[in-house]
Protein backbone atom coordinates (compact mmCIF):
# COMPACT_ATOMS: atom_id res chain seq x y z
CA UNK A 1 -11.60 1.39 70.66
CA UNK A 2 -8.72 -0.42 72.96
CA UNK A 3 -6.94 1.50 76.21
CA UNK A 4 -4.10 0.46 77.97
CA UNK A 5 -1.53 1.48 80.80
CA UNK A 6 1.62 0.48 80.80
CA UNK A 7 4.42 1.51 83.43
CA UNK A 8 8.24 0.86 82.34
CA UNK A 9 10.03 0.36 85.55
CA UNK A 10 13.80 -0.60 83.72
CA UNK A 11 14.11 2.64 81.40
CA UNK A 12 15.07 6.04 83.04
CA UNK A 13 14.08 7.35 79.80
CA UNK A 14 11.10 6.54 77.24
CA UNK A 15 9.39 3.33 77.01
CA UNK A 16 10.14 1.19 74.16
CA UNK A 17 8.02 -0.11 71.31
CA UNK A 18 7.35 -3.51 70.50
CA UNK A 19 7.55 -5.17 73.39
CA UNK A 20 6.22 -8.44 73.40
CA UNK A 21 3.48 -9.31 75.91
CA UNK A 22 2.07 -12.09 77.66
CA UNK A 23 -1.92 -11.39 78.47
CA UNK A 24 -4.11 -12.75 81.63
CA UNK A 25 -6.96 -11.57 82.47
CA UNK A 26 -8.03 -10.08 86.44
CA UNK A 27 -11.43 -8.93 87.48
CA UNK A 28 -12.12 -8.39 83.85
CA UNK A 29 -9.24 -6.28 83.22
CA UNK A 30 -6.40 -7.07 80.95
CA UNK A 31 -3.04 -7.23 82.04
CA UNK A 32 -0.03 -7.42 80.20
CA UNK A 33 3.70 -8.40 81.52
CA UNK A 34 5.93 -6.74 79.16
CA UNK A 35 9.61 -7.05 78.26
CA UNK A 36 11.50 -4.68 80.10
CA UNK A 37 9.17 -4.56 83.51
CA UNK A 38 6.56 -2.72 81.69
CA UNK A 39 2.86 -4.02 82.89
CA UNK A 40 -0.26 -2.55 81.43
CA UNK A 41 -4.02 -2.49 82.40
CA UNK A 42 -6.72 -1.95 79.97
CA UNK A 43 -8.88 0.63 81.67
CA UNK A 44 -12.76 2.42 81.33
CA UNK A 45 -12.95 5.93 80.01
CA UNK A 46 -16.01 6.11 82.93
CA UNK A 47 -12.68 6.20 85.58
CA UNK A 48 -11.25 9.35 83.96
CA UNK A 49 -15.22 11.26 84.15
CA UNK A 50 -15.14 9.68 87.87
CA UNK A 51 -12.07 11.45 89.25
CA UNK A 52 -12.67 14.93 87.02
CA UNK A 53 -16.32 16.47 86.19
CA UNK A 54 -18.02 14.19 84.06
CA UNK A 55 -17.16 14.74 80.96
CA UNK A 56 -13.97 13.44 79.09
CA UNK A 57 -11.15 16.01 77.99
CA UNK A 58 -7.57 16.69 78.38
CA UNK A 59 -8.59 19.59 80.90
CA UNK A 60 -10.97 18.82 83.00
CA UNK A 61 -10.62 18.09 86.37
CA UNK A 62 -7.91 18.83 89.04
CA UNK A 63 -4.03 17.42 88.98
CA UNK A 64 -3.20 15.04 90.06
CA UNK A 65 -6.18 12.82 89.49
CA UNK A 66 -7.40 14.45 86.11
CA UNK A 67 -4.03 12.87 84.97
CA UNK A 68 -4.64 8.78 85.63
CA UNK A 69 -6.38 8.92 82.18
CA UNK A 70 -5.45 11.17 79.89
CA UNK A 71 -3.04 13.27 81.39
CA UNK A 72 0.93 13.93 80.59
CA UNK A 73 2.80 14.65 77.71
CA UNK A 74 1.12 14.15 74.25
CA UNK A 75 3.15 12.23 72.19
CA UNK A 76 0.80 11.64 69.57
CA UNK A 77 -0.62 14.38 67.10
CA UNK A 78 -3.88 13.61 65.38
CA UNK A 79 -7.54 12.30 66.02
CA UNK A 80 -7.27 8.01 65.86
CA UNK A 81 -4.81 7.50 68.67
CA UNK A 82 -4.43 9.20 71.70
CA UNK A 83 -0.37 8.85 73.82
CA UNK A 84 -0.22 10.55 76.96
CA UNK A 85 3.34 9.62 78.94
CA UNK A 86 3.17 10.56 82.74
CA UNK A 87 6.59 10.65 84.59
CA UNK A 88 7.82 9.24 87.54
CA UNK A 89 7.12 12.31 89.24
CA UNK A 90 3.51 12.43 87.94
CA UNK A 91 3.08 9.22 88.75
CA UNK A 92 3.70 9.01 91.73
CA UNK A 93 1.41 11.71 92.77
CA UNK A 94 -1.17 10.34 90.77
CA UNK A 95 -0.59 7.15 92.91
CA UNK A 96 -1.01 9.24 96.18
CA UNK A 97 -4.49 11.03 95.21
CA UNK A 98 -6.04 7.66 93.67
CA UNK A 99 -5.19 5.87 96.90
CA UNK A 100 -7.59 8.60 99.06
CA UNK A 101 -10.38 7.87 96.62
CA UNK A 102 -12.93 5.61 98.24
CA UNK A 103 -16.25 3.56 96.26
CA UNK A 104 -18.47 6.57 97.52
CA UNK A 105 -15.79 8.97 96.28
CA UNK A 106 -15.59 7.51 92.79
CA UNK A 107 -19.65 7.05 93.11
CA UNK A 108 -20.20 10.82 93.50
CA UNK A 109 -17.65 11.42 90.58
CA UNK A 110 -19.94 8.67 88.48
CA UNK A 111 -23.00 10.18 89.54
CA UNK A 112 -21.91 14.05 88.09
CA UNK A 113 -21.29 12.01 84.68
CA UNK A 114 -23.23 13.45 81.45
CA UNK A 115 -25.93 10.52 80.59
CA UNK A 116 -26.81 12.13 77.32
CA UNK A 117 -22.23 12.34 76.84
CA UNK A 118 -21.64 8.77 78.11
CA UNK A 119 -24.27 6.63 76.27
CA UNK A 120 -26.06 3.76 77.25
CA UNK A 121 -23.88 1.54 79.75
CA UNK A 122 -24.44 4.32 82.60
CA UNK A 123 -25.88 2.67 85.62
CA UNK A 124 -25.26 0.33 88.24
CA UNK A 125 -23.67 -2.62 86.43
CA UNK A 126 -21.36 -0.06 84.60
CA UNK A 127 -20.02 1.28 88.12
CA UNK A 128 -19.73 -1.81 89.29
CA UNK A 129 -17.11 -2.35 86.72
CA UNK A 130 -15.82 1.13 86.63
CA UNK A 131 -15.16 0.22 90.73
CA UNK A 132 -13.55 -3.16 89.68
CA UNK A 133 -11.24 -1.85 87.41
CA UNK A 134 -10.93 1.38 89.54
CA UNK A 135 -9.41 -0.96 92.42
CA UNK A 136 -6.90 -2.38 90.07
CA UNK A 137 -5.62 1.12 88.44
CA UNK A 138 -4.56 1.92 92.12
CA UNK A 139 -3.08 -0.82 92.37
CA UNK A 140 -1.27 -0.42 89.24
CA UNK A 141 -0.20 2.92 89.98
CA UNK A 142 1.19 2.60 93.30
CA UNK A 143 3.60 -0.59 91.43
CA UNK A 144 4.36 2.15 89.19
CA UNK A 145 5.08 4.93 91.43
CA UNK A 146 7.39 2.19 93.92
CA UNK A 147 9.11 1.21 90.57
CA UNK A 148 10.20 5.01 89.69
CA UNK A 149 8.50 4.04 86.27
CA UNK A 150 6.65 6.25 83.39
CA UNK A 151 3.16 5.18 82.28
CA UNK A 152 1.95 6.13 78.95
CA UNK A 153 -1.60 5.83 78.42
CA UNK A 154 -2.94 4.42 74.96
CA UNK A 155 -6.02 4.59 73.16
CA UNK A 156 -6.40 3.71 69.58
CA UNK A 157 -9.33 3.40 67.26
C-alpha cells in the first residue's frame, strides 16, 4: 500500500494529473517536487489514529485534525484507492491544530491506538517514526497553508 500528500500551490482550482516528480528522501519520508509547485510526503496511517481515537476511519476524530489523513472531499469511489482533496481553507486549519500538537500529545493519541487493529509494528520504534514523519507533515502543511494550496491525500493498493 503507498500514501502520499501533495499540496498544489499554482492552481486555484484542482490539482493536475501526471505531474512528473523528482524524489529525495528526508528522515525516511519521501518527498516529491512536482510540476506546478505541488510537493508531496509519503505519510504513516499510525499519524491519522494519533490525532483521532485510535482506530482508522473517515469519521473518527475531531476537525480539524481528523482531516490531515483522510479527511476532505472524496474524489474516488470504490475500495483499492482512497482520494481525499482538502482546500485551502481546510488546510490551513489543519496547519493551525497540527502545529499545537506536541511528542507527548501525539504519544497519548499513539498510546489509545487498537493493538489487536494496528498489527505488529506498534511500539516504541514505530512512534519513533510516526514522530519523525509527524514533524515533517507539519511542516508540510504549514508550506501548504502559506501557499493557499489544496492537498489531496492518496492511498492506493
Amino acid at each position: 500500500m503507498a500514501t502520499s500528500l501533495a499540496s498544489n500551490a499554482d492552481s486555484p482550482d484542482r490539482p493536475e494529473q501526471g505531474q512528473q516528480t523528482r524524489v529525495a528522501n528526508h528522515k525516511g519520508v519521501n518527498f516529491r517536487r512536482l510540476t506546478r509547485g505541488q510537493y508531496s510526503a509519503t505519510v504513516d496511517n499510525a499519524i491519522h489514529r494519533s490525532l483521532t481515537d485510535g482506530y482508522l476511519g473517515y469519521d473518527n476524530g475531531t476537525y480539524p485534525l481528523n482531516a490531515a489523513i483522510l479527511g476532505g472531499v472524496q474524489l474516488h469511489e470504490g475500495d483499492d484507492y482512497i482520494v481525499s482533496l482538502l482546500t485551502p481553507d481546510r488546510v490551513r486549519d489543519v496547519a493551525d491544530a497540527m502545529a499545537g500538537v506536541g511528542r507527548e500529545a501525539l504519544k497519548a493519541g499513539y498510546d489509545c491506538i487498537d493493538i489487536d487493529d494496528y498489527g505488529p509494528n506498534f511500539g516504541h520504534e514505530d512512534f519513533a517514526y510516526t514522530w519523525a514523519n509527524f514533524t515533517d507533515l507539519v511542516v508540510f502543511f504549514r508550506q501548504a497553508a502559506n501557499a493557499g494550496s489544496h492537498v489531496i491525500f492518496t492511498v492506493g493498493q
